[in-house]
Protein backbone atom coordinates (compact mmCIF):
# COMPACT_ATOMS: atom_id res chain seq x y z
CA UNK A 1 92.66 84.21 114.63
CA UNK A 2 95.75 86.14 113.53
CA UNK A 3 97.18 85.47 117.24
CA UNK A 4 96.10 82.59 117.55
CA UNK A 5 98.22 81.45 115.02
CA UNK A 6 101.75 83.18 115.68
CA UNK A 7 101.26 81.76 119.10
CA UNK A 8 100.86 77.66 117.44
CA UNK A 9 103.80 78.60 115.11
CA UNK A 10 105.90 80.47 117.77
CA UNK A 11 105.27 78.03 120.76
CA UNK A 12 108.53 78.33 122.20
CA UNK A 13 109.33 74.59 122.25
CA UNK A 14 108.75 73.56 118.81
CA UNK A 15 109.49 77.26 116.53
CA UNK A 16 112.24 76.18 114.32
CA UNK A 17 110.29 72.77 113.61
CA UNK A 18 107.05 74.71 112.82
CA UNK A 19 108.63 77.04 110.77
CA UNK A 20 110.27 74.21 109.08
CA UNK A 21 106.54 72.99 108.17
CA UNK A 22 105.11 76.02 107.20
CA UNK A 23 108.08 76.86 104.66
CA UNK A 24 107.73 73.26 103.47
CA UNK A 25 103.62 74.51 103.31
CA UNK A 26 105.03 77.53 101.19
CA UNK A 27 107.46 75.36 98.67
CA UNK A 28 104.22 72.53 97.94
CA UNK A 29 102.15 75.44 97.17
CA UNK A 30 104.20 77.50 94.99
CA UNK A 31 105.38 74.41 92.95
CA UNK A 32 101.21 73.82 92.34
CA UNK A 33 101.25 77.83 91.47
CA UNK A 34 98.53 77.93 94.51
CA UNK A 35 98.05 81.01 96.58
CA UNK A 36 99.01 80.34 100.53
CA UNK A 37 95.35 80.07 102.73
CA UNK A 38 94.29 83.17 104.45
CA UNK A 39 94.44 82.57 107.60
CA UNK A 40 98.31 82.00 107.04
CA UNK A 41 99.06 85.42 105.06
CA UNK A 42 97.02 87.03 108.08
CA UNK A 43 99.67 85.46 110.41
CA UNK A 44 103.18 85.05 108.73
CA UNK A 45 103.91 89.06 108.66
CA UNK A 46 103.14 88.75 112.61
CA UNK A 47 105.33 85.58 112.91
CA UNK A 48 108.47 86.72 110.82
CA UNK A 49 107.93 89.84 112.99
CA UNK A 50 108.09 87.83 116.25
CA UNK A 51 110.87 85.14 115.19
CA UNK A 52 113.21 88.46 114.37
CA UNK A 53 112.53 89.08 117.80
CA UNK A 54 113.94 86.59 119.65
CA UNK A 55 116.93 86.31 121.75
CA UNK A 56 118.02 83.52 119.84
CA UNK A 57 119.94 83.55 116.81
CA UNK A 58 118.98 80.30 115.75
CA UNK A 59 115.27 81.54 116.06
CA UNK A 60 116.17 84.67 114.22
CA UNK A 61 117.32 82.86 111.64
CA UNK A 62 114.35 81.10 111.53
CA UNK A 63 112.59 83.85 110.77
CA UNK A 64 114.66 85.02 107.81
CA UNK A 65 113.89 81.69 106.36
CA UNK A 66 110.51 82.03 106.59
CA UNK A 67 110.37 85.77 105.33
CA UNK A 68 112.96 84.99 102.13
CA UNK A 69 110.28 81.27 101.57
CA UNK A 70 107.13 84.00 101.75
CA UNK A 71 109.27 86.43 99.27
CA UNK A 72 110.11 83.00 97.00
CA UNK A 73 106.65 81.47 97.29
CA UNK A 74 105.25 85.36 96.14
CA UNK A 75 107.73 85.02 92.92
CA UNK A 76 106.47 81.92 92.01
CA UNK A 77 102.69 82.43 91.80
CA UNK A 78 103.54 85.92 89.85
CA UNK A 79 105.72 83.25 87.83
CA UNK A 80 102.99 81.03 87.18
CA UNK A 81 100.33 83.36 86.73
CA UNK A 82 102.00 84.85 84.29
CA UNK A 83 102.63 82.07 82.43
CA UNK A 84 99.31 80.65 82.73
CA UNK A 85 98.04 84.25 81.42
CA UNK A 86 100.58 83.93 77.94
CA UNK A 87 99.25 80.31 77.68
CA UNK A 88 95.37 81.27 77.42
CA UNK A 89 96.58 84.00 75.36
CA UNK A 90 97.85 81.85 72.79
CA UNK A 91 101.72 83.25 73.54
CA UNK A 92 105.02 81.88 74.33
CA UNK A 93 105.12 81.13 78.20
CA UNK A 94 108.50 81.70 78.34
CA UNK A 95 109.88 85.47 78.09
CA UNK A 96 112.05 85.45 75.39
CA UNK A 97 111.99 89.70 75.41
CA UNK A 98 114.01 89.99 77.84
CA UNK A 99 117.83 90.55 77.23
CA UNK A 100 120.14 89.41 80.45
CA UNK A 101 123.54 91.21 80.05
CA UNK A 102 126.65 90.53 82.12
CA UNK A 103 129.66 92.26 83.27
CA UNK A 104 131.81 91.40 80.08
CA UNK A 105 128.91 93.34 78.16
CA UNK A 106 129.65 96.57 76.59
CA UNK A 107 127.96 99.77 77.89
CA UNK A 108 126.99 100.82 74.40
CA UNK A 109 124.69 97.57 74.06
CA UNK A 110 122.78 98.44 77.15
């Protein structure tokens, strides 16, 4: 099924357009905090793996923007089940813990 799969995606004629629709696929379902189907997370390790492959740099590219869309789709269900996890839980869903420092900050406040 797996093959069957990078082979639709990776056609050869189409590639950057299907990859175009699969990390449109990843953005609708990360937005909805909805895990990717399974027959996808079977195939897109095999895909980014072919698309990196190519000859072409436009396909290569390709692929990196379909393996930084899986990272960014990953974030964002960790993201909202984490959020929906404070929520039941009666807490803040926002993180408000966590300090962000910058360059201009002092060593002895880290």
């Amino acid at each position: 099924m797996s093959d069957d799969m990078v082979s639709m995606i990776v056609d050869g004629q189409h590639t950057r357009a299907n990859v175009r629709a699969v990390i449109a696929m990843l953005d609708d379902h990360g937005v909805r905090g909805v895990p990717i189907p399974a027959k996808y997370v079977a195939a897109l390790p095999n895909v980014c793996a072919k698309l990196m492959s190519s000859d072409s740099p436009r396909v290569q590219a390709a692929g990196v923007k379909l393996l930084l869309a899986c990272m960014r789709h990953n974030l964002e269900v960790h993201v909202h089940a984490d959020k929906t996890a404070r929520l039941d839980a009666g807490q803040a869903t926002e993180r408000h813990e966590v300090k962000l420092y910058d360059v201009a900050t002092p060593i002895d406040a880290v």
